[in-house]
Protein backbone atom coordinates (compact mmCIF):
# COMPACT_ATOMS: atom_id res chain seq x y z
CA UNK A 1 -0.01 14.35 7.15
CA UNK A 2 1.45 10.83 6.70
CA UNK A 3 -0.84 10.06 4.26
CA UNK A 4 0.80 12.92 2.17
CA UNK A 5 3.89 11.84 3.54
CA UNK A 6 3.81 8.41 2.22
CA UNK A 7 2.32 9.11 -1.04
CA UNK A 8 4.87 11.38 -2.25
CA UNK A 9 7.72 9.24 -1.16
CA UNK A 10 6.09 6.12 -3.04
CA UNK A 11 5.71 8.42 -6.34
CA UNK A 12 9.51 9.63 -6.18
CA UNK A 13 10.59 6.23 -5.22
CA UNK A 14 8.86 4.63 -7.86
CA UNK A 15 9.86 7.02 -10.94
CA UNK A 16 13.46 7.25 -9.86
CA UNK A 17 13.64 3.56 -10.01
CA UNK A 18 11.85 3.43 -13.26
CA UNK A 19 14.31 6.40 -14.37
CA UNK A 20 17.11 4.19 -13.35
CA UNK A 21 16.18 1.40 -15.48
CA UNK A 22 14.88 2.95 -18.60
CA UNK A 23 18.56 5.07 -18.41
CA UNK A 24 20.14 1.29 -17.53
CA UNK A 25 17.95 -1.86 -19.49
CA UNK A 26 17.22 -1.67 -22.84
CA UNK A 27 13.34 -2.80 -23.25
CA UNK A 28 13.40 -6.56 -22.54
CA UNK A 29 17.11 -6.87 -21.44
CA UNK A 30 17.46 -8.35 -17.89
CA UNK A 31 20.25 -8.81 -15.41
CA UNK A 32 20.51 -10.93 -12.16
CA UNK A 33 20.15 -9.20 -8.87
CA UNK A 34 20.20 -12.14 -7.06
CA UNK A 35 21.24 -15.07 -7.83
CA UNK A 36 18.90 -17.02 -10.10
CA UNK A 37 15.56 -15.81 -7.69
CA UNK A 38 15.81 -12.14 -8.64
CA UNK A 39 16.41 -9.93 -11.89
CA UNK A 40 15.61 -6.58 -13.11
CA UNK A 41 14.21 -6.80 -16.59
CA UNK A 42 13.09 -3.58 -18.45
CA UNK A 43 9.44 -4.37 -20.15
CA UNK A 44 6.15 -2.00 -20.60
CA UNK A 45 2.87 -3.38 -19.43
CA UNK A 46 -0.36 -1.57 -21.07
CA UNK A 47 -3.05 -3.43 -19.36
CA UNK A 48 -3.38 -3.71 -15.64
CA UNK A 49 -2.09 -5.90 -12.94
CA UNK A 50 -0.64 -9.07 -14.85
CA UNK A 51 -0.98 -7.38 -18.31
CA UNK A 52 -5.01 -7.82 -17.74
CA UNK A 53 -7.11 -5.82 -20.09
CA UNK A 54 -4.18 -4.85 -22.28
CA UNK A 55 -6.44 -3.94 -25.05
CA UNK A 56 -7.98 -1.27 -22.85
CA UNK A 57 -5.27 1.14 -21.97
CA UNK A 58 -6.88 4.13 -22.02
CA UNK A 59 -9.33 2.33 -19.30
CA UNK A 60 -6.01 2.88 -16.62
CA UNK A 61 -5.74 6.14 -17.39
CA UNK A 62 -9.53 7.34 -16.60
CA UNK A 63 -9.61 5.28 -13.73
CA UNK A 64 -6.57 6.37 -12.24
CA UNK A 65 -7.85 10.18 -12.57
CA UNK A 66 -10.85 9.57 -11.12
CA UNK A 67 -9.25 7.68 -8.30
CA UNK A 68 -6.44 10.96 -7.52
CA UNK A 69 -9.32 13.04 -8.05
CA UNK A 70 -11.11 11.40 -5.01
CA UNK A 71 -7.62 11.16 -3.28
CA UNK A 72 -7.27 15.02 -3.36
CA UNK A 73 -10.90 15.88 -2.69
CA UNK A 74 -11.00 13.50 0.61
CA UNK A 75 -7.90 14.76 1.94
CA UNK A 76 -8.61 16.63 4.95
CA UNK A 77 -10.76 13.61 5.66
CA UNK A 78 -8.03 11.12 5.49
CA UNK A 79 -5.70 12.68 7.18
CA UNK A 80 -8.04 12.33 10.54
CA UNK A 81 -7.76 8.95 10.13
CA UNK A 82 -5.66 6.10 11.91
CA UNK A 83 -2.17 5.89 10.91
CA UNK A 84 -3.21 2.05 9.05
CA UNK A 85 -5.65 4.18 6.52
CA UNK A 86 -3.32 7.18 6.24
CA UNK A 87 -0.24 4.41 5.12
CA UNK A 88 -2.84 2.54 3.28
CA UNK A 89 -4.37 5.09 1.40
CA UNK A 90 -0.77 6.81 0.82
CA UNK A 91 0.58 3.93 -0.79
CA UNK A 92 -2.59 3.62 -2.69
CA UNK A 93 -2.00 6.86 -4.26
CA UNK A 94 1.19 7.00 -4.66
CA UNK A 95 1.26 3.90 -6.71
CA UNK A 96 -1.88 5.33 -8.86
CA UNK A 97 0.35 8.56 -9.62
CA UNK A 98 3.61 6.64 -10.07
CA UNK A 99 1.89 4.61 -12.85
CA UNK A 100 -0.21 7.19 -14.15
CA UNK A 101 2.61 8.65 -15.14
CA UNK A 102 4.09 5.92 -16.89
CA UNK A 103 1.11 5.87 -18.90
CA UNK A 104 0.83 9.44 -19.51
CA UNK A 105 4.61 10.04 -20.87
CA UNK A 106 5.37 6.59 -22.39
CA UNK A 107 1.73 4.86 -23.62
CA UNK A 108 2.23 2.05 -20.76
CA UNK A 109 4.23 1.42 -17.61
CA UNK A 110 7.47 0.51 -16.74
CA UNK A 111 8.06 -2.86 -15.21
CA UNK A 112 11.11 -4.45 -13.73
CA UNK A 113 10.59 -6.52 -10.96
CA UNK A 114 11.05 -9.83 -12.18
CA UNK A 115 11.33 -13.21 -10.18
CA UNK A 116 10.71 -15.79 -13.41
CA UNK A 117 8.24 -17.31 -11.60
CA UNK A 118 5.25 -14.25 -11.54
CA UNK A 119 4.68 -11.77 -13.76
CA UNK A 120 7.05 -8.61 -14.05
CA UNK A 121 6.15 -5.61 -11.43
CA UNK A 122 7.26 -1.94 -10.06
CA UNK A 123 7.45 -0.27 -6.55
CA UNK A 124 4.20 1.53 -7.57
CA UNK A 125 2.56 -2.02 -8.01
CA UNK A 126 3.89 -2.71 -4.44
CA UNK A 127 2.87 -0.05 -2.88
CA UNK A 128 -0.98 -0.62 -3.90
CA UNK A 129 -0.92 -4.06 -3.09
CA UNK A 130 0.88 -3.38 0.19
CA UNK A 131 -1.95 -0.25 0.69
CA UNK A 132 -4.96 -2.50 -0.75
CA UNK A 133 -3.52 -5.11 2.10
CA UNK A 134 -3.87 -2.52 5.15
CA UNK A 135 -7.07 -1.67 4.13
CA UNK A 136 -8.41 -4.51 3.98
CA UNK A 137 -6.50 -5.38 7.44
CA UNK A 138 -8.31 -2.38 8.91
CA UNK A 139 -11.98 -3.36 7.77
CA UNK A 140 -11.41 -7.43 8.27
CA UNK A 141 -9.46 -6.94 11.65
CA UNK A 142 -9.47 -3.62 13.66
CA UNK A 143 -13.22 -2.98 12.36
CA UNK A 144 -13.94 -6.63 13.40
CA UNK A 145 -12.39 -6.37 16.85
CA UNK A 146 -13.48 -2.77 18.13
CA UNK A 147 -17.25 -4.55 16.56
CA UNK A 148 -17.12 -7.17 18.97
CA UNK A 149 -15.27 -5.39 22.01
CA UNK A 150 -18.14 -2.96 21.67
CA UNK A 151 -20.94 -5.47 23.02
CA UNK A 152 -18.02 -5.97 26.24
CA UNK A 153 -19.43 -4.56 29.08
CA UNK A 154 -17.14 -1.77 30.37
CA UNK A 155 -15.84 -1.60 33.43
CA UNK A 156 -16.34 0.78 35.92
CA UNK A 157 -13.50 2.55 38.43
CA UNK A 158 -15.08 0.02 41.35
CA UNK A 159 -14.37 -2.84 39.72
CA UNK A 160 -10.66 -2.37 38.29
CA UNK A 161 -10.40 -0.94 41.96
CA UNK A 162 -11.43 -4.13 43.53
CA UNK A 163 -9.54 -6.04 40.95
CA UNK A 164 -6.35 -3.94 41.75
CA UNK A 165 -6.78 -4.40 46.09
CA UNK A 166 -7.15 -8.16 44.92
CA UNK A 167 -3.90 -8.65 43.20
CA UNK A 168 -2.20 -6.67 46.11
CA UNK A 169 -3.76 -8.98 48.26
CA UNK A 170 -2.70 -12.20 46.32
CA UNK A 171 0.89 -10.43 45.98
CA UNK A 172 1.07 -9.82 49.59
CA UNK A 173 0.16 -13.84 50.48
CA UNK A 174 2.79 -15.20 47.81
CA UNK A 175 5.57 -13.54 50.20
């Protein structure tokens, strides 16, 4: 359930911010948020992540189908799955709908994110780099550990048993 959970709150996050802005910023006007570190600045993006591939927009759009159509068909799947890959794959398709439909009602998506320094971004484009992230925490770490603390021999009642009358023991002579 979280993964529904999380991937509907990232999609109405993510188009009420972008609803805020278009109704706020006209198209390449930007005002501070912070200081000189942070603005909002209203631009479209019709390529990928940094404007990649541009020239391909309607790329985006069959991708990101195919991708909710896996999302949707895999659900009762994912939602057995640790709360790391629910979040993760919630985010992941949540930000795939929230700029899908950019791209569907406008011909690109809405950007606004903007710290001078990188390019402009949107909550969707967190939330799959944020999801992308705990994936790849879950297959680089958790898969990594519960690998290796596989081979570790377990231990049986006797021994934590002993190990328990032990520290009682040691306790017992510290007083």
């Amino acid at each position: 359930m979280l993964y529904i959970i999380t991937a509907i709150i990232t999609i109405i996050l993510d188009q009420l911010s972008k609803y805020a802005v278009i109704q706020n910023l006209k198209i390449s006007e930007s005002i501070p948020i912070l200081g000189k570190i942070l603005y909002f600045t209203h631009v479209t993006n019709k390529g990928g992540a940094f404007g990649l591939f541009s020239e391909f927009p309607g790329f985006f759009v069959v991708l990101a189908v195919l991708l909710i159509i896996v999302g949707f068909a895999m659900t009762p799947k994912i939602l057995k799955l640790s709360t790391t890959l629910q979040v993760g794959l919630g985010l992941l398709f949540g930000g795939t709908v929230g700029n899908l439909i950019d791209r569907l009602r406008f011909g690109s998506v809405i950007d606004f994110i903007d710290f001078k320094v990188w390019p402009t971004f949107n909550i969707a484009d967190i939330a799959i780099c944020v999801g992308v992230g705990l994936l790849a925490y879950h297959i680089l770490v958790k898969e990594y550990n519960d690998e290796k603390n596989k081979d570790l021999p377990e231990e049986s009642e006797e021994d934590n048993d002993s190990k328990n009358s032990e520290k009682m023991d040691l306790d017992t002579a510290n007083l």
